[in-house]
PDB file of N, CA and C in Angstrom:
ATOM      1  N   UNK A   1      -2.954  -7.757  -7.458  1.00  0.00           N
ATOM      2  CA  UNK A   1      -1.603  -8.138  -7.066  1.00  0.00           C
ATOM      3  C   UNK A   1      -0.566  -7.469  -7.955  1.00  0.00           C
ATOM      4  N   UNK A   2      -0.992  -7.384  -9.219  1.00  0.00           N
ATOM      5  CA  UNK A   2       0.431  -6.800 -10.544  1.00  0.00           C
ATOM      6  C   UNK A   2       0.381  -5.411  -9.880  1.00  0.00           C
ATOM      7  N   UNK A   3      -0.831  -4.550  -9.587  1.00  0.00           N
ATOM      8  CA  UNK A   3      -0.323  -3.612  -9.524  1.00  0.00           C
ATOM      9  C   UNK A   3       0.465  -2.980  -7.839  1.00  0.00           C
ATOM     10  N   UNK A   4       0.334  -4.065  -7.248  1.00  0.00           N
ATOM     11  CA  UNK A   4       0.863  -3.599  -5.959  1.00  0.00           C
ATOM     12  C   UNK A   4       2.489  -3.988  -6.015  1.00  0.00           C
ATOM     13  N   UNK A   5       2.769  -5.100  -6.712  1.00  0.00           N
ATOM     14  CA  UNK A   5       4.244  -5.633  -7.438  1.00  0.00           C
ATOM     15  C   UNK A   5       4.359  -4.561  -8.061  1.00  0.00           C
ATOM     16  N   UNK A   6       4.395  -3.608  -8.878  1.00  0.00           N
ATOM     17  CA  UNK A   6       4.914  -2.870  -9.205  1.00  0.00           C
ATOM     18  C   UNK A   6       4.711  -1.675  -8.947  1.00  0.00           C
ATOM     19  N   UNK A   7       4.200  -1.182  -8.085  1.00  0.00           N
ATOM     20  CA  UNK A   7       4.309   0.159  -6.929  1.00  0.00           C
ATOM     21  C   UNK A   7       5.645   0.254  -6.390  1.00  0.00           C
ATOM     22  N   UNK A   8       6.043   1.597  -5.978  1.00  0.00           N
ATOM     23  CA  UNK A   8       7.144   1.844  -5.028  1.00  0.00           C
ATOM     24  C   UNK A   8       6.976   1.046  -4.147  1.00  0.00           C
ATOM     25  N   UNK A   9       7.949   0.347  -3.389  1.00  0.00           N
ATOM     26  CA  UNK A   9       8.297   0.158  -2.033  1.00  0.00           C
ATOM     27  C   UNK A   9       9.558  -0.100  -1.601  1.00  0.00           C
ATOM     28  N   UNK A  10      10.055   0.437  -0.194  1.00  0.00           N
ATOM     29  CA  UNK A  10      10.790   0.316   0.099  1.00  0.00           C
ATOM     30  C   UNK A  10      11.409  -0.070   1.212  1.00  0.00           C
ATOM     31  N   UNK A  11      11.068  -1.762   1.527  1.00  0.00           N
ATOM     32  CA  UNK A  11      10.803  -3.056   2.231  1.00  0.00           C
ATOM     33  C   UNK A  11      10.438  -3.790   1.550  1.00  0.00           C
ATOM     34  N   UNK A  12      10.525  -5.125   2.359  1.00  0.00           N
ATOM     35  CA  UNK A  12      10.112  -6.505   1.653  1.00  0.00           C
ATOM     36  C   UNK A  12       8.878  -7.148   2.698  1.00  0.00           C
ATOM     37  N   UNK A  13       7.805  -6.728   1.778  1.00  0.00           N
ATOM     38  CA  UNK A  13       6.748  -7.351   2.304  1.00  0.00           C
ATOM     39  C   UNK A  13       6.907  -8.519   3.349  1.00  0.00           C
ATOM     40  N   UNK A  14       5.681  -8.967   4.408  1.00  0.00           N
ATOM     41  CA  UNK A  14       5.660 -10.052   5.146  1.00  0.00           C
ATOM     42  C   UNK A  14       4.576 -10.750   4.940  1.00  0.00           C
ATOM     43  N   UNK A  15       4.476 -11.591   4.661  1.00  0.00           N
ATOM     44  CA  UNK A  15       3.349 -12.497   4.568  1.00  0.00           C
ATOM     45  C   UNK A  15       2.600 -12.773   5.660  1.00  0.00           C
ATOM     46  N   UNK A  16       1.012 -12.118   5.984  1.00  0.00           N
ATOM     47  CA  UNK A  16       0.109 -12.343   7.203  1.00  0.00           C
ATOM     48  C   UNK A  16       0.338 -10.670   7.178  1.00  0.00           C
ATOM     49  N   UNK A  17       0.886 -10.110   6.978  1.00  0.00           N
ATOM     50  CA  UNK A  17       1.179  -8.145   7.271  1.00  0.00           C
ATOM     51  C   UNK A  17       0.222  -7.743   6.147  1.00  0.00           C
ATOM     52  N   UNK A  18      -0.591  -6.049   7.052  1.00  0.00           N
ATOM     53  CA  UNK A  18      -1.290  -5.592   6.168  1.00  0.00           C
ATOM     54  C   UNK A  18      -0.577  -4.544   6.289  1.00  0.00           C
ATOM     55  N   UNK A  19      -0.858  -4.014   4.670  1.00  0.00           N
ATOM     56  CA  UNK A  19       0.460  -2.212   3.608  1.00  0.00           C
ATOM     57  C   UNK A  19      -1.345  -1.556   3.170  1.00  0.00           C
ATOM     58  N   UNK A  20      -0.860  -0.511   2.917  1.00  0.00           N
ATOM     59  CA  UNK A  20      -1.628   0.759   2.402  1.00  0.00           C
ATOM     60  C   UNK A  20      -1.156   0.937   1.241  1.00  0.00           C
ATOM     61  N   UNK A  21      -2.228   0.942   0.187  1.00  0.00           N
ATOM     62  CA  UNK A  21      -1.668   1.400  -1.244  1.00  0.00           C
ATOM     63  C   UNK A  21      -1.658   2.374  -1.769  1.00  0.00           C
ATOM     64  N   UNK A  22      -0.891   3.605  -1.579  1.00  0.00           N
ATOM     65  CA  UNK A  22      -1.556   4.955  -2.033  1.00  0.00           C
ATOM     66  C   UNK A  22      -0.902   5.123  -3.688  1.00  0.00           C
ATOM     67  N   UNK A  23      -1.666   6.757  -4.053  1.00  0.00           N
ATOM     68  CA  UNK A  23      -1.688   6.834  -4.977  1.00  0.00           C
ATOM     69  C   UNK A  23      -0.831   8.143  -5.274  1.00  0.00           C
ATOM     70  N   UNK A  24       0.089   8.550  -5.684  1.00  0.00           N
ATOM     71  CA  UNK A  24       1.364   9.500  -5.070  1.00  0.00           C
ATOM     72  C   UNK A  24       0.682  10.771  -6.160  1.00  0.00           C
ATOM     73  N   UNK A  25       0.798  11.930  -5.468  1.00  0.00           N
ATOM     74  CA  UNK A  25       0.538  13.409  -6.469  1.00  0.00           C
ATOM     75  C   UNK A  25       0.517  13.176  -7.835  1.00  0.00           C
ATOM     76  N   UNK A  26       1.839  12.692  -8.590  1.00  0.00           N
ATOM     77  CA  UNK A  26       1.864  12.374 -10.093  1.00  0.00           C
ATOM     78  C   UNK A  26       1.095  11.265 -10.621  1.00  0.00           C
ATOM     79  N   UNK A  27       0.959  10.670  -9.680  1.00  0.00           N
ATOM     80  CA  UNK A  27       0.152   9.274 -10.407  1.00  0.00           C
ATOM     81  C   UNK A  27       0.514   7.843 -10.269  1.00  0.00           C
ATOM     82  N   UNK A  28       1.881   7.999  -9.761  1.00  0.00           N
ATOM     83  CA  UNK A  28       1.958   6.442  -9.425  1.00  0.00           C
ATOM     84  C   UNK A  28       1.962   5.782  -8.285  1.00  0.00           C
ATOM     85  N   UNK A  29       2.061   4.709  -7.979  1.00  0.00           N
ATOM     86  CA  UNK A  29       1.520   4.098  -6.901  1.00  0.00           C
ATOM     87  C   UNK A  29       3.144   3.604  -5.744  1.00  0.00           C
ATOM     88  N   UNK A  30       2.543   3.766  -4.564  1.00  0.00           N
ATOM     89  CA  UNK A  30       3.621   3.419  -3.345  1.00  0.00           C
ATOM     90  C   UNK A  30       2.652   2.282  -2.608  1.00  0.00           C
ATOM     91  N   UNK A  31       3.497   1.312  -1.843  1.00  0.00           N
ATOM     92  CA  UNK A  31       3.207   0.713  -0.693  1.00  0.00           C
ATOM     93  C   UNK A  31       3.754   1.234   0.413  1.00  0.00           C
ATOM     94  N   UNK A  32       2.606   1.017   1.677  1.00  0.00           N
ATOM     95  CA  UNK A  32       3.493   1.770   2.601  1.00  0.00           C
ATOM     96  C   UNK A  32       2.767   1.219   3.978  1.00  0.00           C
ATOM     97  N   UNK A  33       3.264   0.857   5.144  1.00  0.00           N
ATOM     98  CA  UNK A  33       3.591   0.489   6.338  1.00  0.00           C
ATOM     99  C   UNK A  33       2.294   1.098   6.830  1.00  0.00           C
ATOM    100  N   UNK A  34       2.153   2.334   6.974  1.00  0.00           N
ATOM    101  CA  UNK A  34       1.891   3.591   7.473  1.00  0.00           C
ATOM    102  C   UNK A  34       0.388   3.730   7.112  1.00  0.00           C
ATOM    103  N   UNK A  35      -0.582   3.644   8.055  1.00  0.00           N
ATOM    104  CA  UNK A  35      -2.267   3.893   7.910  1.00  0.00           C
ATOM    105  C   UNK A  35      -2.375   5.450   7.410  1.00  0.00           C
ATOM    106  N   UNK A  36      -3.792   5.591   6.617  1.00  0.00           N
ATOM    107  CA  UNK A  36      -4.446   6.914   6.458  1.00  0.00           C
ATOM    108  C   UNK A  36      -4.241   7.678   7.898  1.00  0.00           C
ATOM    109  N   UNK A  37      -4.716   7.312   8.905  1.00  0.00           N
ATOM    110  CA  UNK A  37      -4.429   7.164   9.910  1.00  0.00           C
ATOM    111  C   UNK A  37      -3.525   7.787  11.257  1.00  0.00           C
ATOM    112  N   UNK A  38      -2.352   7.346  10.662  1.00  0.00           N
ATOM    113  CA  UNK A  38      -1.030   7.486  11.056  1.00  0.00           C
ATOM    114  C   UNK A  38      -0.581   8.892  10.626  1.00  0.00           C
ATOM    115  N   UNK A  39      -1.045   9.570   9.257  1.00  0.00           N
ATOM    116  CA  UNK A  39      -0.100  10.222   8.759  1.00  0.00           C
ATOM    117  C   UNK A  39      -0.473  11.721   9.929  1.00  0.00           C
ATOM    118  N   UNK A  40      -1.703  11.203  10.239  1.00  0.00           N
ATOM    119  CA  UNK A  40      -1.953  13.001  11.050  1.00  0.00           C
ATOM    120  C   UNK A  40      -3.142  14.041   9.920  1.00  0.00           C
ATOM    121  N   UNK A  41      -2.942  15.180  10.003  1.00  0.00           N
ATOM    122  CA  UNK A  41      -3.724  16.035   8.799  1.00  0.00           C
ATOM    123  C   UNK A  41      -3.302  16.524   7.876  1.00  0.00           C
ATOM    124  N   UNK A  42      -2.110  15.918   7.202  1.00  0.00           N
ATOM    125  CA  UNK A  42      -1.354  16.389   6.399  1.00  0.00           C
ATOM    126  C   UNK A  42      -1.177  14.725   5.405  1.00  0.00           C
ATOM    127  N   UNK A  43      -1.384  14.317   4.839  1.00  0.00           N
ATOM    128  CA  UNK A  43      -1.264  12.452   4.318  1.00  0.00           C
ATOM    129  C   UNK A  43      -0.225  12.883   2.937  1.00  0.00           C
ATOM    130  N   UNK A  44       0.916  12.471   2.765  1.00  0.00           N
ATOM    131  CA  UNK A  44       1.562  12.864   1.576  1.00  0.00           C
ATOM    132  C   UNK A  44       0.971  12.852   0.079  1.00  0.00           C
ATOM    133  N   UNK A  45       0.331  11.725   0.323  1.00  0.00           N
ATOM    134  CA  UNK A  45      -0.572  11.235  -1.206  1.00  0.00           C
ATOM    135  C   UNK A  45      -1.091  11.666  -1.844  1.00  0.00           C
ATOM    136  N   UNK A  46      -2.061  11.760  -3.507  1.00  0.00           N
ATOM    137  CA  UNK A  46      -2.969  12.296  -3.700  1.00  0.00           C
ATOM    138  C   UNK A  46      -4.279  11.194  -2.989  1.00  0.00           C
ATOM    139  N   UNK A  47      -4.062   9.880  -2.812  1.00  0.00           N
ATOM    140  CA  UNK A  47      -5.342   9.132  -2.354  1.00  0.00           C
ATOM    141  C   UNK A  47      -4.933   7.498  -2.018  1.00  0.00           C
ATOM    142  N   UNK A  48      -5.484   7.267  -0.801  1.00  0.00           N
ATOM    143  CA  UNK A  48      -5.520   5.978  -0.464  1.00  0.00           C
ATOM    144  C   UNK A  48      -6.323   5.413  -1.441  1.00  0.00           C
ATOM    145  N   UNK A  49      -5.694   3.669  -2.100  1.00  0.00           N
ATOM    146  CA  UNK A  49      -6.056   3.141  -3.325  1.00  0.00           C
ATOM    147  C   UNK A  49      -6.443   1.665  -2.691  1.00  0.00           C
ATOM    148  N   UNK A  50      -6.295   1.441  -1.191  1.00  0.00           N
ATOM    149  CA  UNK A  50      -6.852   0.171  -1.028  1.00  0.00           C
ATOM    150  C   UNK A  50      -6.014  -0.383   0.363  1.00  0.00           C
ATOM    151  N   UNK A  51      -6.596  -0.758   1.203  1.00  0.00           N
ATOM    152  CA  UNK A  51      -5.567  -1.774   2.176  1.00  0.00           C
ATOM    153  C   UNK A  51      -5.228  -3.338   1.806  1.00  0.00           C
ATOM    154  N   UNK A  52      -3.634  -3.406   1.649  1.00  0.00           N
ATOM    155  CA  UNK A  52      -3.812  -4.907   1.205  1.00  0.00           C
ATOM    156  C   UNK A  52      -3.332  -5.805   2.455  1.00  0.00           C
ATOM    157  N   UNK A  53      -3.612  -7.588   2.442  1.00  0.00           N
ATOM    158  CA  UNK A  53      -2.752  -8.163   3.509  1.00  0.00           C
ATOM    159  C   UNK A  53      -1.652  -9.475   1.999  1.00  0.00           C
ATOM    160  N   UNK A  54      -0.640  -9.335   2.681  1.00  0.00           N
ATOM    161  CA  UNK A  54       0.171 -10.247   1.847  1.00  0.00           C
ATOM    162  C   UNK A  54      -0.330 -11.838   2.306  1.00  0.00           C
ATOM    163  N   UNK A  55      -0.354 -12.454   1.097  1.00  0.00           N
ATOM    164  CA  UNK A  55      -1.073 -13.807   1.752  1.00  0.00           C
ATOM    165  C   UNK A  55       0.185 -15.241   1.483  1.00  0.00           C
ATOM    166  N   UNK A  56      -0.372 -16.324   1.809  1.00  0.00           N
ATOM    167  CA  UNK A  56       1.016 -17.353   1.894  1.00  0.00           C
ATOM    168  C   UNK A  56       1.861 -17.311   0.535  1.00  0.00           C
ATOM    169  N   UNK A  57       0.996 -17.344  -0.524  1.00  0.00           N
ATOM    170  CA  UNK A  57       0.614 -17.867  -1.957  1.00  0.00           C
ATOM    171  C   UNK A  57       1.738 -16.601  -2.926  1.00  0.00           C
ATOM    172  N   UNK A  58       1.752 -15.591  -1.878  1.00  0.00           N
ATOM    173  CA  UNK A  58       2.419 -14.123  -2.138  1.00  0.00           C
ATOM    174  C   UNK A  58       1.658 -13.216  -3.729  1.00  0.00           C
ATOM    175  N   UNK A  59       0.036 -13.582  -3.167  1.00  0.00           N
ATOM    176  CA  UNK A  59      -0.782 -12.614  -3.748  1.00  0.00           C
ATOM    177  C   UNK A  59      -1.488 -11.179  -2.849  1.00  0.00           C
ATOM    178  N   UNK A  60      -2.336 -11.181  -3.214  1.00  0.00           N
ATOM    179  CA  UNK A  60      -2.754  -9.718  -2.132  1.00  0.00           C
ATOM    180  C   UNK A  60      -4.234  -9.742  -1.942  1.00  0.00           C
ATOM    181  N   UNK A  61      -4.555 -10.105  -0.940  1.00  0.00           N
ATOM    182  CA  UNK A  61      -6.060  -9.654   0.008  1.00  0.00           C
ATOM    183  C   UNK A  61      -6.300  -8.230   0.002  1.00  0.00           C
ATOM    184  N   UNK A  62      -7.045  -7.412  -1.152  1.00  0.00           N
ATOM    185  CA  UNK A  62      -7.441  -6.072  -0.852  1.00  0.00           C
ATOM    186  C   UNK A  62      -8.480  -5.362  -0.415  1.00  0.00           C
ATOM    187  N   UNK A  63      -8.621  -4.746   0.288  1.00  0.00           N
ATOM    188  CA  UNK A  63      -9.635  -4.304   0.584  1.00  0.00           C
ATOM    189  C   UNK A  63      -9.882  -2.401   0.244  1.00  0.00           C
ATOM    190  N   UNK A  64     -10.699  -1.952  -0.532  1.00  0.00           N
ATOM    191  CA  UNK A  64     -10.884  -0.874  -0.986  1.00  0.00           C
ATOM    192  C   UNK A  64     -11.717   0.003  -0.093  1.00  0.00           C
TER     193      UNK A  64
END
């Protein structure tokens, strides 16, 4: 959870919604809307770091 709180994002999470945690070229971490998936063959990131779902409690269900 600390480290997804302090990742980029730019939205306010929803509670029951699942984010993508990537891991950005330099090293730090973004949340983002947007599946591995989605991006096509080009993914901005250096690496997907986990799918999370926001839960009531406003911790994080991850899945790696």
């Amino acid at each position: 959870s600390e480290r997804i709180y302090t990742s980029q994002m730019n939205f306010e999470p929803v509670v029951g919604d699942t984010y993508y945690l990537y891991e950005k070229k330099e090293g730090t971490d973004v949340l983002s809307m947007i599946s591995p998936e989605e991006w096509g063959k080009v993914m901005p990131f250096n690496k997907l770091l986990g799918k999370a779902t926001l839960l009531a409690d406003h911790t994080w269900e991850v899945e790696e």
